[in-house]
Protein backbone atom coordinates (compact mmCIF):
# COMPACT_ATOMS: atom_id res chain seq x y z
CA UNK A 1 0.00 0.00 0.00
CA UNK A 2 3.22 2.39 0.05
CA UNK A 3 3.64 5.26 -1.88
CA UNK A 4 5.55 5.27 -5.39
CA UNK A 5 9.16 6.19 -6.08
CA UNK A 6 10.15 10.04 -4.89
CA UNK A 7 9.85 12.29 -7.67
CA UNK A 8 13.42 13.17 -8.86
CA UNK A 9 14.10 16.90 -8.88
CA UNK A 10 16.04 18.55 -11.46
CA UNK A 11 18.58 21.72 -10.50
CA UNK A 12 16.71 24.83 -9.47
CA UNK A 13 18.39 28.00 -10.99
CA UNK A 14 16.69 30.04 -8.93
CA UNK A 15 17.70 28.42 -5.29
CA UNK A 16 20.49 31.19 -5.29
CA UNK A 17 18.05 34.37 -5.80
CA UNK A 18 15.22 32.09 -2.81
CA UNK A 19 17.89 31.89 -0.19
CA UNK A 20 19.32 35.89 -0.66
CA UNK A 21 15.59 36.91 -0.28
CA UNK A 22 15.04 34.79 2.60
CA UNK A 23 18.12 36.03 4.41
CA UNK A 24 17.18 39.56 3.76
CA UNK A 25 13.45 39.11 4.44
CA UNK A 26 14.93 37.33 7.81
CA UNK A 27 16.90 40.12 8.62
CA UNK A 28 14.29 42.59 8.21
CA UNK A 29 12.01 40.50 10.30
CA UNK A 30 14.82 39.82 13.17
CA UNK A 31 15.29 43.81 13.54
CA UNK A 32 11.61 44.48 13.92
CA UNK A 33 11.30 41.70 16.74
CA UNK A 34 14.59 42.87 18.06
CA UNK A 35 12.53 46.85 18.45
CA UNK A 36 9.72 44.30 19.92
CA UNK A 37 12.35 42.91 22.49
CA UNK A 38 14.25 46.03 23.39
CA UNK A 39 11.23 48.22 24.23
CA UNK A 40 9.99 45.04 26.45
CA UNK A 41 13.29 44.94 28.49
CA UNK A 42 13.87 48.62 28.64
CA UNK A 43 10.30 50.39 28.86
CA UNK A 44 7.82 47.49 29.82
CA UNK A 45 5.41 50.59 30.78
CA UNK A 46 5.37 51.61 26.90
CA UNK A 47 3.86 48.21 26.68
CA UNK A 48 1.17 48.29 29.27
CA UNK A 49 -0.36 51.30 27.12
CA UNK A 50 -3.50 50.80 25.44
CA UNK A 51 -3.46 51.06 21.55
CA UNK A 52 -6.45 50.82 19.95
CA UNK A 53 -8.16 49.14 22.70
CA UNK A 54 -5.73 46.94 23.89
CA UNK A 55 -1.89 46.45 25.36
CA UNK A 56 0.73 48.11 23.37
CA UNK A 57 1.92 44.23 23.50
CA UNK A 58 -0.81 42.58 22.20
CA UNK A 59 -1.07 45.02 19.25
CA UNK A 60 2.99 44.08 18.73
CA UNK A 61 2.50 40.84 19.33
CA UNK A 62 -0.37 40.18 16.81
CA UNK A 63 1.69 42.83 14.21
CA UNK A 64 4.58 40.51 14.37
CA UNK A 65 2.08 37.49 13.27
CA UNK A 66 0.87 39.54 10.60
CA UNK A 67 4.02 40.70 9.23
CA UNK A 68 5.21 36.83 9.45
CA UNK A 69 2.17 36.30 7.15
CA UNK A 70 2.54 38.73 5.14
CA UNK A 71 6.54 38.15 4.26
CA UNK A 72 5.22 34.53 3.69
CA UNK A 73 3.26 35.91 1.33
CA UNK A 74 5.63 37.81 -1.01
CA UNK A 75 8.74 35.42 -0.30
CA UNK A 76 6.37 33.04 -2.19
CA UNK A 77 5.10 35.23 -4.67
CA UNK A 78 8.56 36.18 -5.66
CA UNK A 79 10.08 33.20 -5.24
CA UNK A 80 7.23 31.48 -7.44
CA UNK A 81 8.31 34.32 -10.56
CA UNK A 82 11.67 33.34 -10.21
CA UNK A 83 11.06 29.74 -10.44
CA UNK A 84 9.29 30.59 -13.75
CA UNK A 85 11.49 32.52 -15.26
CA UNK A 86 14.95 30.87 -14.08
CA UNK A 87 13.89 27.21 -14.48
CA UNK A 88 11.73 27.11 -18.16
């Protein structure tokens, strides 16, 4: 009842222009949740403020999520181009 053979992959051209995105979407993501991190250990009453009806945390917290999303989102979308374009 197994499954068949793995499908064999050929060389993807674009791997190179995937993992320099990655890195630098990465990096951009570290340095916001390193901003996230600082202003917890340094002002944690910045935090406690309400923004737009709830914690300054909360609203960074759930931003973070979103913005995790949202790179998702494009790394895919640009990734997928590449693919196209490097690989026919």
């Amino acid at each position: 009842m197994g499954h068949g053979p793995a499908v064999k992959l050929g060389k993807d051209d674009a791997s190179a222009y995937k993992t320099k995105l990655g890195v630098k979407m990465f990096i951009a993501y570290t340095l916001v949740y390193v901003v996230f991190v600082a202003i917890n250990a340094t002002s944690p009453k910045t935090m406690q403020s309400i923004v737009l009806g709830q914690t300054a945390a909360v609203i960074w917290g759930f931003g973070l999520i979103g913005l995790a999303l949202v790179m998702a989102i494009i790394y895919n979308h640009f990734c997928t181009r590449a693919e196209a374009r490097m690989n026919s």
